[in-house]
PDB file of N, CA and C in Angstrom:
ATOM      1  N   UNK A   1     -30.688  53.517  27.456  1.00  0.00           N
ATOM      2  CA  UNK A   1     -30.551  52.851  26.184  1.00  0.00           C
ATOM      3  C   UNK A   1     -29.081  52.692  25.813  1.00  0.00           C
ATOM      4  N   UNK A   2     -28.612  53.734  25.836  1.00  0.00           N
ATOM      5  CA  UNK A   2     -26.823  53.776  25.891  1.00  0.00           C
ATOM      6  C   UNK A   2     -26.316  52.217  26.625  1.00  0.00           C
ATOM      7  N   UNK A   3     -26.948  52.006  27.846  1.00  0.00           N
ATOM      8  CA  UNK A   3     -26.055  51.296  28.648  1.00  0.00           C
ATOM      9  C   UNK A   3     -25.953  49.783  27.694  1.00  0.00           C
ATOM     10  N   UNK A   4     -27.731  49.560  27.400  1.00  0.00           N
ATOM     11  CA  UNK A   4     -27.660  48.466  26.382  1.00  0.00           C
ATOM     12  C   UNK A   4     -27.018  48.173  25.635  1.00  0.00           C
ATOM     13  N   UNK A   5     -26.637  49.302  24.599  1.00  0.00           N
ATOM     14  CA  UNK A   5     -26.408  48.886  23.279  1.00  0.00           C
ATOM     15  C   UNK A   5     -24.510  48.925  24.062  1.00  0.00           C
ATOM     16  N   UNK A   6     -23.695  49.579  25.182  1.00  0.00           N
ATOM     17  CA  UNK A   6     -22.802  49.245  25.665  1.00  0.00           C
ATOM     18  C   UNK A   6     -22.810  47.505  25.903  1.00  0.00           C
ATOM     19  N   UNK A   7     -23.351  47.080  27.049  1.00  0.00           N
ATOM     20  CA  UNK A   7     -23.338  45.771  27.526  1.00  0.00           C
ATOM     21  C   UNK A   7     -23.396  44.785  26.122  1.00  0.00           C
ATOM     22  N   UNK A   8     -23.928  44.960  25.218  1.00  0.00           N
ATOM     23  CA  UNK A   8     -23.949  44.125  23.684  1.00  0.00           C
ATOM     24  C   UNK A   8     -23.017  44.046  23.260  1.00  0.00           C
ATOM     25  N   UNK A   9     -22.435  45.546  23.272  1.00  0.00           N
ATOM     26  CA  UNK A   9     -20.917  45.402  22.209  1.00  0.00           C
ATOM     27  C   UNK A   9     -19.842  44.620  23.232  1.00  0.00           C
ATOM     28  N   UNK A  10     -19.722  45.069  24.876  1.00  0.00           N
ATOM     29  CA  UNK A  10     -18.712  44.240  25.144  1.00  0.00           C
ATOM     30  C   UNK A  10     -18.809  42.840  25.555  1.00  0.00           C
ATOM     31  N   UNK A  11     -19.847  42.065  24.775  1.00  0.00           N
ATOM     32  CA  UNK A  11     -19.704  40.486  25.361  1.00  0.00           C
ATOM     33  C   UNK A  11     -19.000  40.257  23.916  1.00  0.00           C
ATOM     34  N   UNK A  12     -18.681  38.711  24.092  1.00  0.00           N
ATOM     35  CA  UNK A  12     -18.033  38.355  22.988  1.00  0.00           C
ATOM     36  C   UNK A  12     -19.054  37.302  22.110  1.00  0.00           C
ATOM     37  N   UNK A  13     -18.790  37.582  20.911  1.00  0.00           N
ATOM     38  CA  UNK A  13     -19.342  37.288  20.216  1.00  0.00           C
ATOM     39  C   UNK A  13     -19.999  35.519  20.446  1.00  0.00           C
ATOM     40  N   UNK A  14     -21.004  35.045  19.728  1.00  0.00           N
ATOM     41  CA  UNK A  14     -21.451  33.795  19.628  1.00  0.00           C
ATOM     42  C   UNK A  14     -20.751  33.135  18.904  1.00  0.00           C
ATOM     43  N   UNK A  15     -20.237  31.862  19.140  1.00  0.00           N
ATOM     44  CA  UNK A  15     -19.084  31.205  18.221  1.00  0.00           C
ATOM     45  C   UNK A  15     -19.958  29.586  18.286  1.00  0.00           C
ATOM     46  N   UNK A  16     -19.616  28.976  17.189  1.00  0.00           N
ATOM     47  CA  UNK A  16     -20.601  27.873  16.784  1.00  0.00           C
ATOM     48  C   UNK A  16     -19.491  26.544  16.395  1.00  0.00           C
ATOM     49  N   UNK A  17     -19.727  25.752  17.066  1.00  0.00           N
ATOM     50  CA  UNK A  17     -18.369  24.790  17.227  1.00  0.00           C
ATOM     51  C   UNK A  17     -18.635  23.759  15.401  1.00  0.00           C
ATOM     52  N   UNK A  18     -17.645  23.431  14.917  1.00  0.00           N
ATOM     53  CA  UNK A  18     -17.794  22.764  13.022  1.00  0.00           C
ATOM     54  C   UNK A  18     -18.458  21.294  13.398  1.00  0.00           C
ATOM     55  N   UNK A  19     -18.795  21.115  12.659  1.00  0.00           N
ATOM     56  CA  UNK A  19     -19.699  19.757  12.897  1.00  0.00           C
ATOM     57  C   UNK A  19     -18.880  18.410  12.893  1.00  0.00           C
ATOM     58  N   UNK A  20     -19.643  17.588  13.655  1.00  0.00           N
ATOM     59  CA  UNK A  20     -19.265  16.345  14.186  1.00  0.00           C
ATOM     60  C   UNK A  20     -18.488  15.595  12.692  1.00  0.00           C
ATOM     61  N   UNK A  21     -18.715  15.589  11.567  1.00  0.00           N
ATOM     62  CA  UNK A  21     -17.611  14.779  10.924  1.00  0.00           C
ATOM     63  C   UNK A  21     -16.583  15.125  11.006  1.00  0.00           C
ATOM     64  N   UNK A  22     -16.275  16.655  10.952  1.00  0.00           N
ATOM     65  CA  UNK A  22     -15.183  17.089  10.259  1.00  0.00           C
ATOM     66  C   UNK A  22     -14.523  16.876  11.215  1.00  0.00           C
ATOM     67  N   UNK A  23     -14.772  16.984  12.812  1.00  0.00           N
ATOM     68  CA  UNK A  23     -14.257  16.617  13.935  1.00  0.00           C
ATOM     69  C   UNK A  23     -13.791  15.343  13.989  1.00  0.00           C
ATOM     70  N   UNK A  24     -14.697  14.250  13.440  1.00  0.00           N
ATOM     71  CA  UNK A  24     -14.194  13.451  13.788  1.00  0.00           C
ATOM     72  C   UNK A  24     -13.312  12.616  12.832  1.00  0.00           C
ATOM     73  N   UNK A  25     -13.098  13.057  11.754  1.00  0.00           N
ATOM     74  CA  UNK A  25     -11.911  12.555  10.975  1.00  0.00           C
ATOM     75  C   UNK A  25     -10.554  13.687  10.988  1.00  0.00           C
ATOM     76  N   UNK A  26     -10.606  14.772  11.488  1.00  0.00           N
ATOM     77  CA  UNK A  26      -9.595  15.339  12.339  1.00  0.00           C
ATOM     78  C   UNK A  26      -9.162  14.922  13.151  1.00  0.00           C
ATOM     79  N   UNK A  27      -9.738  14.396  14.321  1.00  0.00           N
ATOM     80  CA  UNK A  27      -9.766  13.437  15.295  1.00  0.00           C
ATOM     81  C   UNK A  27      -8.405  12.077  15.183  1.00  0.00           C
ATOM     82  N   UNK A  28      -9.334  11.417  14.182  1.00  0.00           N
ATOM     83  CA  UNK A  28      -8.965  10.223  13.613  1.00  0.00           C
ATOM     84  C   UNK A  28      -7.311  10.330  12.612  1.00  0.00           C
ATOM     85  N   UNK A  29      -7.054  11.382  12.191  1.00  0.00           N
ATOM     86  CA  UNK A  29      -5.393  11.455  11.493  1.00  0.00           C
ATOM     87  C   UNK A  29      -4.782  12.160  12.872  1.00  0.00           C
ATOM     88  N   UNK A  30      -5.373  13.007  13.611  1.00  0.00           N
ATOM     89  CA  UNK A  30      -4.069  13.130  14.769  1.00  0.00           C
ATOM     90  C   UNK A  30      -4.322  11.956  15.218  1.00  0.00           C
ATOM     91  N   UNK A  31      -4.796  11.308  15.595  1.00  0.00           N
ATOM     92  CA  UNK A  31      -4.543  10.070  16.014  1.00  0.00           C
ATOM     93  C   UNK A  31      -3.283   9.047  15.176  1.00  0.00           C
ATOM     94  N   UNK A  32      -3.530   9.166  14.333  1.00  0.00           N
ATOM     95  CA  UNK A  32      -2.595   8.480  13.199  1.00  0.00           C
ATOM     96  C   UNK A  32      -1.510   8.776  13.698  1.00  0.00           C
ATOM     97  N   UNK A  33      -1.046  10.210  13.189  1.00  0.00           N
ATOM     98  CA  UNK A  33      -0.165  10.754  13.228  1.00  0.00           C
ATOM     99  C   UNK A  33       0.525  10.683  14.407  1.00  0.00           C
ATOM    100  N   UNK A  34      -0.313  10.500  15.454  1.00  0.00           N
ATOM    101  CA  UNK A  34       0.971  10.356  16.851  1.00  0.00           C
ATOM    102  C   UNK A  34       1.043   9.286  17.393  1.00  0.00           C
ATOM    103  N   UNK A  35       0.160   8.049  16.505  1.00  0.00           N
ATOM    104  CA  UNK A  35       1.118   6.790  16.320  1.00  0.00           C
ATOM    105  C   UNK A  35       1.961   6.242  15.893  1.00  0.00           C
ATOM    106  N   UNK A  36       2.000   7.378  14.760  1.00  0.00           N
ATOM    107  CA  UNK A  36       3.325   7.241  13.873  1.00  0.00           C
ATOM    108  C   UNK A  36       4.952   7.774  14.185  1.00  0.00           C
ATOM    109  N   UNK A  37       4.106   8.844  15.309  1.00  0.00           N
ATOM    110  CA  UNK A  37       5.205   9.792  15.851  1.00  0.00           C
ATOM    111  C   UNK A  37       6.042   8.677  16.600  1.00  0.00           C
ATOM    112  N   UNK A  38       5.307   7.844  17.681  1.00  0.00           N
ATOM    113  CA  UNK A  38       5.785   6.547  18.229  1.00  0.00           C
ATOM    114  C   UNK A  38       6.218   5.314  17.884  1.00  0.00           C
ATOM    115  N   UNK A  39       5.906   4.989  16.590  1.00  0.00           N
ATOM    116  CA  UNK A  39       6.935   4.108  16.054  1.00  0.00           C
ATOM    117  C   UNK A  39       8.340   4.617  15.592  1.00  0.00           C
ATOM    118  N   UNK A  40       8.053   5.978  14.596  1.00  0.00           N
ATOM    119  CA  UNK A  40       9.545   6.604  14.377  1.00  0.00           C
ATOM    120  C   UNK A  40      10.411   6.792  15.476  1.00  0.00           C
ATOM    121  N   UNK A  41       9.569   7.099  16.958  1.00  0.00           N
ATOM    122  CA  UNK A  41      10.350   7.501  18.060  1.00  0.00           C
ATOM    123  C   UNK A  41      11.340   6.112  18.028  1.00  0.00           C
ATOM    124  N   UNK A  42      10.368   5.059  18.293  1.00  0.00           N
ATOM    125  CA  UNK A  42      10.768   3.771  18.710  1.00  0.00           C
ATOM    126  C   UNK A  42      12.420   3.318  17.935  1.00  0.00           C
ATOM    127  N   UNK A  43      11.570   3.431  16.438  1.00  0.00           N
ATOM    128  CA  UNK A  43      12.698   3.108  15.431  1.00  0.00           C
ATOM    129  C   UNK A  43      13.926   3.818  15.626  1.00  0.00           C
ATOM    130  N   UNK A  44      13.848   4.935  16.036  1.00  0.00           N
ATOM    131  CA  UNK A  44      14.833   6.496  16.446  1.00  0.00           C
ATOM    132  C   UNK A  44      15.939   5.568  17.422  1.00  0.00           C
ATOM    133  N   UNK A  45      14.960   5.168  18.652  1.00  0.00           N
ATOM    134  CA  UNK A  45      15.510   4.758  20.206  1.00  0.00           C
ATOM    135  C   UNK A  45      16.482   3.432  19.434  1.00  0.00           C
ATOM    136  N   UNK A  46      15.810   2.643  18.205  1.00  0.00           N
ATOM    137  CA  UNK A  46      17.007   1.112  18.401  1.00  0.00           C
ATOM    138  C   UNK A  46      17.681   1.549  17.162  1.00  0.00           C
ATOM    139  N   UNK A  47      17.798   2.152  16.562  1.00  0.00           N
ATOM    140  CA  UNK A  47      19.031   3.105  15.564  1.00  0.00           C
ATOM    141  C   UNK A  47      20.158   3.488  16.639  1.00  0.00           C
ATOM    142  N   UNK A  48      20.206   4.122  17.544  1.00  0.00           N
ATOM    143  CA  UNK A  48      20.510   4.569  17.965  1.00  0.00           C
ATOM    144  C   UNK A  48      21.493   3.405  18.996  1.00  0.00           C
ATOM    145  N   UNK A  49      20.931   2.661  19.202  1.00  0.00           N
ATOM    146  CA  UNK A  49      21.692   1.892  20.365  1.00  0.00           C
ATOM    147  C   UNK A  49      22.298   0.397  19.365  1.00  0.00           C
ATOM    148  N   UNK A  50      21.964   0.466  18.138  1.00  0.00           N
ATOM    149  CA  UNK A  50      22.497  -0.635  17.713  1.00  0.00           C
ATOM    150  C   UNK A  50      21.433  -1.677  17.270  1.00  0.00           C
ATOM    151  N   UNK A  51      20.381  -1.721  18.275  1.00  0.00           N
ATOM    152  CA  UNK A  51      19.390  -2.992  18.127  1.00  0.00           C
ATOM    153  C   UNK A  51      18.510  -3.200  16.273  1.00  0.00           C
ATOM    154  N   UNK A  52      19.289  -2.331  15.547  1.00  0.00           N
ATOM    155  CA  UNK A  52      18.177  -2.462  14.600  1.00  0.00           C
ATOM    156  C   UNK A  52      19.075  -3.782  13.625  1.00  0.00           C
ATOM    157  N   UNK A  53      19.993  -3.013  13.433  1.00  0.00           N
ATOM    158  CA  UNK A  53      21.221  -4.173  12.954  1.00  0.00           C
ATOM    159  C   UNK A  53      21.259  -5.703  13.698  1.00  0.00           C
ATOM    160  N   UNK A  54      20.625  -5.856  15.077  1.00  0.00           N
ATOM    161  CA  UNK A  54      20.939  -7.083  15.510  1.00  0.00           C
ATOM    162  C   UNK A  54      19.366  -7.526  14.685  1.00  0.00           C
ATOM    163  N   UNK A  55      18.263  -6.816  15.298  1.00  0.00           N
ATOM    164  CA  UNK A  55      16.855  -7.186  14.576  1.00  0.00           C
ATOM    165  C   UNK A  55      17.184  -7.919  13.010  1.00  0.00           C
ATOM    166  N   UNK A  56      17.961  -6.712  12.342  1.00  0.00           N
ATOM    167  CA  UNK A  56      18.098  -7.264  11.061  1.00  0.00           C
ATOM    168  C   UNK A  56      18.686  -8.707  10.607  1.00  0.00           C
ATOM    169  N   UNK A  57      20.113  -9.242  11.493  1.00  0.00           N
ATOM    170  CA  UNK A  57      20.707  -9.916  11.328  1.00  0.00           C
ATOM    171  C   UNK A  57      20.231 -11.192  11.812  1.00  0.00           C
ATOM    172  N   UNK A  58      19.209 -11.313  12.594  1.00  0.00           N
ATOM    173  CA  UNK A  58      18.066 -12.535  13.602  1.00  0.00           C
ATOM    174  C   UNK A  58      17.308 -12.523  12.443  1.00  0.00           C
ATOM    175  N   UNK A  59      16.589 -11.670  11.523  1.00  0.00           N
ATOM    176  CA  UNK A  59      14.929 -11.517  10.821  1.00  0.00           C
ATOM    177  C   UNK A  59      15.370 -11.164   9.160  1.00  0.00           C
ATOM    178  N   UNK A  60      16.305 -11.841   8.492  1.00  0.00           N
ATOM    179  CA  UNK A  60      16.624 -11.313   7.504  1.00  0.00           C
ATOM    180  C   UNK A  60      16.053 -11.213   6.436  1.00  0.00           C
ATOM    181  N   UNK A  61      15.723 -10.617   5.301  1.00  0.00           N
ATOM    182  CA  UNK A  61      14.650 -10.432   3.915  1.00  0.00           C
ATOM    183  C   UNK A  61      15.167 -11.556   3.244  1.00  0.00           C
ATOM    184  N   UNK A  62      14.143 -12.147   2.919  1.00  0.00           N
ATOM    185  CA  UNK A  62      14.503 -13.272   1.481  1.00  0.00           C
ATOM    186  C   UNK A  62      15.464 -12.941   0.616  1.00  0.00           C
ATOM    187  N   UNK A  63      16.435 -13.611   0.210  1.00  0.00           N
ATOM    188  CA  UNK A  63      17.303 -13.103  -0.893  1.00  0.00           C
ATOM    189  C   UNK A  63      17.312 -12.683  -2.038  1.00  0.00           C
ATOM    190  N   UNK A  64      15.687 -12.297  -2.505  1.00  0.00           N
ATOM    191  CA  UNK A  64      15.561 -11.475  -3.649  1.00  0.00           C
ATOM    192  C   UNK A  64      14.720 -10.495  -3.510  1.00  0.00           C
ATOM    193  N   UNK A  65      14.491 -10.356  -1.797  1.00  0.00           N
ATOM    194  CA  UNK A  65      13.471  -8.837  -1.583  1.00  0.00           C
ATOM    195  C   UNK A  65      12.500  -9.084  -1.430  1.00  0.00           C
ATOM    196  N   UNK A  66      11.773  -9.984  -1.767  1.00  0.00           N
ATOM    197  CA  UNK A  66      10.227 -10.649  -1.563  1.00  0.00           C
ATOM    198  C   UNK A  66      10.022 -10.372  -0.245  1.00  0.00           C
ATOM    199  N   UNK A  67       8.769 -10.048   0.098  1.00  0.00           N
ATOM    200  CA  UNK A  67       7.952 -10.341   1.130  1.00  0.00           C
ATOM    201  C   UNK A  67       7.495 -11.571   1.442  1.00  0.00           C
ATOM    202  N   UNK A  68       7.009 -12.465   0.225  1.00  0.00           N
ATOM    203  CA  UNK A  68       6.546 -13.553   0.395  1.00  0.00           C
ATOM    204  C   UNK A  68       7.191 -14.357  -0.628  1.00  0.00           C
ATOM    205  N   UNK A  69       7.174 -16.107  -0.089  1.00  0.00           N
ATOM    206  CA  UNK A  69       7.689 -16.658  -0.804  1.00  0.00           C
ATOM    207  C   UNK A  69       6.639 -17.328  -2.064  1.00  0.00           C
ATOM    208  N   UNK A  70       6.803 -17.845  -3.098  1.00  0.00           N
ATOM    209  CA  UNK A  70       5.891 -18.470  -3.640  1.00  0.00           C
ATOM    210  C   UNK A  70       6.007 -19.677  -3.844  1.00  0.00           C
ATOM    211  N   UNK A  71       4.880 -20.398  -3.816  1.00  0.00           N
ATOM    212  CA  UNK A  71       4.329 -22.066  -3.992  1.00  0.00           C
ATOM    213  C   UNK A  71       4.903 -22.578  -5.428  1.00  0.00           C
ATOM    214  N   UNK A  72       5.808 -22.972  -5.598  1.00  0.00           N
ATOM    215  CA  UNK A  72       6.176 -23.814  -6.806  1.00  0.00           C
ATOM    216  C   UNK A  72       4.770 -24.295  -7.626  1.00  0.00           C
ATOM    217  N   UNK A  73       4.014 -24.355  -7.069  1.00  0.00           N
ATOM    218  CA  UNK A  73       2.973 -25.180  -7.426  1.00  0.00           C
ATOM    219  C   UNK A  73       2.192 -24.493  -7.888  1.00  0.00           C
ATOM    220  N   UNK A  74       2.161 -23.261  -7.914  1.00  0.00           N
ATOM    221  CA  UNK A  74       1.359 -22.040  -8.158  1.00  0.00           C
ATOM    222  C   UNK A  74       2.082 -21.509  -9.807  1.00  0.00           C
ATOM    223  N   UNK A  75       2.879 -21.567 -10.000  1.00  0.00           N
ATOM    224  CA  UNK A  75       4.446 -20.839 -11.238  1.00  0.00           C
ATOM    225  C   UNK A  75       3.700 -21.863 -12.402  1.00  0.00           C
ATOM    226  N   UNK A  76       3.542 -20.901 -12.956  1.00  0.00           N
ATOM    227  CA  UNK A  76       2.672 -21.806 -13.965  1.00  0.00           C
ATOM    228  C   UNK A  76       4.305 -22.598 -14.853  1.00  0.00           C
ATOM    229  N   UNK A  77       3.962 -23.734 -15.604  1.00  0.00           N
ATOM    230  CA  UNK A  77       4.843 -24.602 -16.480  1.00  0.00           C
ATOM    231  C   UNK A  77       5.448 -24.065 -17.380  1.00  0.00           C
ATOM    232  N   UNK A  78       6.600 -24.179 -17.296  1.00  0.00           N
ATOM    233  CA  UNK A  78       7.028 -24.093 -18.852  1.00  0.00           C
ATOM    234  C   UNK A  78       8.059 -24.552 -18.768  1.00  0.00           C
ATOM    235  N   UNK A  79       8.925 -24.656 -20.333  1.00  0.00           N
ATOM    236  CA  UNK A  79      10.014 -25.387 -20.765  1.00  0.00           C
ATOM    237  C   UNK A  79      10.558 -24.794 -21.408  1.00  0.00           C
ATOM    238  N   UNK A  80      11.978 -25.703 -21.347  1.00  0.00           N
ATOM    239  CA  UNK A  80      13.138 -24.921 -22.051  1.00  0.00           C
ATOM    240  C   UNK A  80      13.704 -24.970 -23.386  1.00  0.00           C
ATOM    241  N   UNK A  81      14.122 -24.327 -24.422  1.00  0.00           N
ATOM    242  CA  UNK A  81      14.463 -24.447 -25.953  1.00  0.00           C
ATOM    243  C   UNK A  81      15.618 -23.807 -25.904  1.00  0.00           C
ATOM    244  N   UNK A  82      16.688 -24.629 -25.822  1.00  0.00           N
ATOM    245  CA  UNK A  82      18.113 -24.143 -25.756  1.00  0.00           C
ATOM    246  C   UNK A  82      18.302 -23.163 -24.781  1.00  0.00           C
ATOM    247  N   UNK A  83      18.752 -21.379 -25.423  1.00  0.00           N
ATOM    248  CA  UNK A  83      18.751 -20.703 -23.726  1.00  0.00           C
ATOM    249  C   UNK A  83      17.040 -20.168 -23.447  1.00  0.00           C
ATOM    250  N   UNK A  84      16.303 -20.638 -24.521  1.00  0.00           N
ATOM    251  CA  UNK A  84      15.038 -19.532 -24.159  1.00  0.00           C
ATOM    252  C   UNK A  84      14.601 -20.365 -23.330  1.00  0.00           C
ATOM    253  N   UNK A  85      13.625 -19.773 -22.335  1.00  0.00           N
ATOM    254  CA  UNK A  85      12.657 -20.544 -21.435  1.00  0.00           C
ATOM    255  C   UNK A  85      11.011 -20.146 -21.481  1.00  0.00           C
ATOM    256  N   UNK A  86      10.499 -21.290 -21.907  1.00  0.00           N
ATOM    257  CA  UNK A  86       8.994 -20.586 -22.734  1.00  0.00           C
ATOM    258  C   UNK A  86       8.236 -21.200 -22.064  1.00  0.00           C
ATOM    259  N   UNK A  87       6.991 -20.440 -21.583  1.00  0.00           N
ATOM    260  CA  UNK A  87       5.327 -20.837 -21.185  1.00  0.00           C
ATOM    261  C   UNK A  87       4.532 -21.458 -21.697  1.00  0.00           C
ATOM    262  N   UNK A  88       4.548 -23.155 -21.348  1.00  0.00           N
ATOM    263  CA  UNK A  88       3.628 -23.964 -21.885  1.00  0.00           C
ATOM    264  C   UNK A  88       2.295 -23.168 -22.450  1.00  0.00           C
ATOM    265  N   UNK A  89       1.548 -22.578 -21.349  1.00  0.00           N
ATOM    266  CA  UNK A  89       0.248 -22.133 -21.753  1.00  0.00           C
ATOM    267  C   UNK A  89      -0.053 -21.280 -22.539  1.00  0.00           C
ATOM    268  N   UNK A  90       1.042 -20.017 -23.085  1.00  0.00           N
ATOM    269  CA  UNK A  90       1.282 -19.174 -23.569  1.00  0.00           C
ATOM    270  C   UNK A  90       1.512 -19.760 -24.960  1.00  0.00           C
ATOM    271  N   UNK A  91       2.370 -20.818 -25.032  1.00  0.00           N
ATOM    272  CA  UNK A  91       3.001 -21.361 -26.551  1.00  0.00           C
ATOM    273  C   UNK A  91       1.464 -22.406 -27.195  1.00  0.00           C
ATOM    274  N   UNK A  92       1.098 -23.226 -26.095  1.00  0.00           N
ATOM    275  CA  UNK A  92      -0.687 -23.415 -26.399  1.00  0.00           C
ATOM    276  C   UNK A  92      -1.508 -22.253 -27.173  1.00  0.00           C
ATOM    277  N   UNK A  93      -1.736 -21.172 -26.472  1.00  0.00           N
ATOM    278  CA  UNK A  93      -2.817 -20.497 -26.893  1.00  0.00           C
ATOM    279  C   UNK A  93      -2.303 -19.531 -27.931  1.00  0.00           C
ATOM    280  N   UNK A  94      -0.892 -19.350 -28.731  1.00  0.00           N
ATOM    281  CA  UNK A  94      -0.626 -18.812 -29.581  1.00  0.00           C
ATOM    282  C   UNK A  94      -0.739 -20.053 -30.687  1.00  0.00           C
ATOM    283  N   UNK A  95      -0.220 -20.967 -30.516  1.00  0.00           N
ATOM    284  CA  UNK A  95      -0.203 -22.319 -31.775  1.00  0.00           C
ATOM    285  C   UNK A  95      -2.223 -22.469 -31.629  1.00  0.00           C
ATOM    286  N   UNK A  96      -2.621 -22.411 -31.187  1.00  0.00           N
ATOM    287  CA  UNK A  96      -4.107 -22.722 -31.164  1.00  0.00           C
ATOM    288  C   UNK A  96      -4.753 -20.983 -32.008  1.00  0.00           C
ATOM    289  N   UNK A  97      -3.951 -20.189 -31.711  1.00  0.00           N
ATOM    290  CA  UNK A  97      -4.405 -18.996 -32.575  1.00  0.00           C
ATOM    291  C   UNK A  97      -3.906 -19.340 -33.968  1.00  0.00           C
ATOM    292  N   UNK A  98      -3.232 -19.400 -34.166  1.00  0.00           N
ATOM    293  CA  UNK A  98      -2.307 -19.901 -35.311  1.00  0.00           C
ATOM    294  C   UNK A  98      -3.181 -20.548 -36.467  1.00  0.00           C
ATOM    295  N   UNK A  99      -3.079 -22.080 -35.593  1.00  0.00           N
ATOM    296  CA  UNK A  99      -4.160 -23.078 -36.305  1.00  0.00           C
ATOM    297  C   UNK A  99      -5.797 -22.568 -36.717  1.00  0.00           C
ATOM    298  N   UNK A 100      -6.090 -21.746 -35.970  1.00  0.00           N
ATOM    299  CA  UNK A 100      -7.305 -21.396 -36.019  1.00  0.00           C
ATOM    300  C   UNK A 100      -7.430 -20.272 -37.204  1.00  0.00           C
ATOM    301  N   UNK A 101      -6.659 -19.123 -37.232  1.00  0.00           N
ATOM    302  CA  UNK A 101      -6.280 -18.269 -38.152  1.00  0.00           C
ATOM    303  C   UNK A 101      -6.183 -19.125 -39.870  1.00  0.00           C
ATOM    304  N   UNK A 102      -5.179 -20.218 -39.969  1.00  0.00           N
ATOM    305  CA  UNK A 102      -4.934 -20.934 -40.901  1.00  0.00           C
ATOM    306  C   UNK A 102      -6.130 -21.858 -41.470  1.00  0.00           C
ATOM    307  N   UNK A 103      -6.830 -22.550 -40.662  1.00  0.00           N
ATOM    308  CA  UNK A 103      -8.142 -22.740 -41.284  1.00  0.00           C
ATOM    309  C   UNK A 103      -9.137 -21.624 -41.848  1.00  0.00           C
ATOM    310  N   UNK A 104      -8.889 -20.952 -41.218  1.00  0.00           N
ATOM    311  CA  UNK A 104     -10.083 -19.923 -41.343  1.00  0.00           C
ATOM    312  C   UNK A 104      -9.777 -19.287 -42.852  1.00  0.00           C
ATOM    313  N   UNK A 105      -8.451 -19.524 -43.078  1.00  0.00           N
ATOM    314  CA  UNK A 105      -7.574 -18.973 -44.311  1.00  0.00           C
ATOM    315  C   UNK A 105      -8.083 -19.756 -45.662  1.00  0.00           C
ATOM    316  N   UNK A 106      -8.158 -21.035 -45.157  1.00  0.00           N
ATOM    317  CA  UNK A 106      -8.375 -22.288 -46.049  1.00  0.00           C
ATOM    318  C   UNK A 106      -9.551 -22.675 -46.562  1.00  0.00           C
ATOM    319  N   UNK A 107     -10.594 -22.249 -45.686  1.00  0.00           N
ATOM    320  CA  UNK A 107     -11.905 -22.335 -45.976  1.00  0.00           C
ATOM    321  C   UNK A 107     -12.648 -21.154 -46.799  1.00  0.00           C
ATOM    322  N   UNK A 108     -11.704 -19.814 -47.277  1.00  0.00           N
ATOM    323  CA  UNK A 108     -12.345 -19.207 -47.782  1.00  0.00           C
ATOM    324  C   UNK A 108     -11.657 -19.484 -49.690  1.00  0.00           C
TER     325      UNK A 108
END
C-alpha cells in the first residue's frame, strides 16, 4: 500500500490547458505585436541610412497637414461682409428663426 500512495505522490500533477478563446486572442495580439515589431524594425533600418528623409522629400504632406484633400464642391457657401466671412446656410436658418420668433410675437 505504501508503494501506491509513493508512485501517486511522485507523478506530476494533471494540468488542464485555458480554453480556446483566450488562446486565441492571445494568439492574435502577439501576432500584432510582432508585426509591429517589423515595421518599427523597418522604420529603425531607413532612419538610419537616410532613406526616410529622401521618402519624405519624393511623398510630401499637404501644406496644411491634411490627409485628404477636399472637394470645393463639398465646402458649403458662404460670403463675405467686410473682414467677416459668413455661412449662407447658417445666416438662412437664423433670419428664418428670427422671422418666425417675430410673428409668433405678433400674433399674440
Amino acid at each position: 500500500m505504501a508503494t501506491v500512495f509513493q508512485d501517486v505522490m511522485n507523478k506530476a500533477p494533471a494540468t488542464v490547458q485555458a480554453g480556446g478563446l483566450w488562446d486565441s486572442i492571445n494568439g492574435g495580439l502577439n501576432d500584432a505585436l510582432n508585426m509591429w515589431g517589423k515595421v518599427e524594425q523597418i522604420k529603425g533600418a531607413k532612419a538610419s541610412t537616410g532613406q526616410d528623409i529622401i521618402q519624405a522629400r519624393v511623398s510630401p504632406e499637404l501644406a496644411n497637414g491634411a490627409a485628404i484633400t477636399v472637394d470645393q464642391a463639398l465646402v458649403s457657401p458662404s460670403f463675405q461682409v467686410g473682414s467677416v466671412k459668413m455661412n449662407k446656410n447658417l445666416i438662412y436658418a437664423t433670419a428664418g428663426i428670427l422671422l418666425t420668433l417675430f410673428a409668433l410675437k405678433r400674433v399674440r
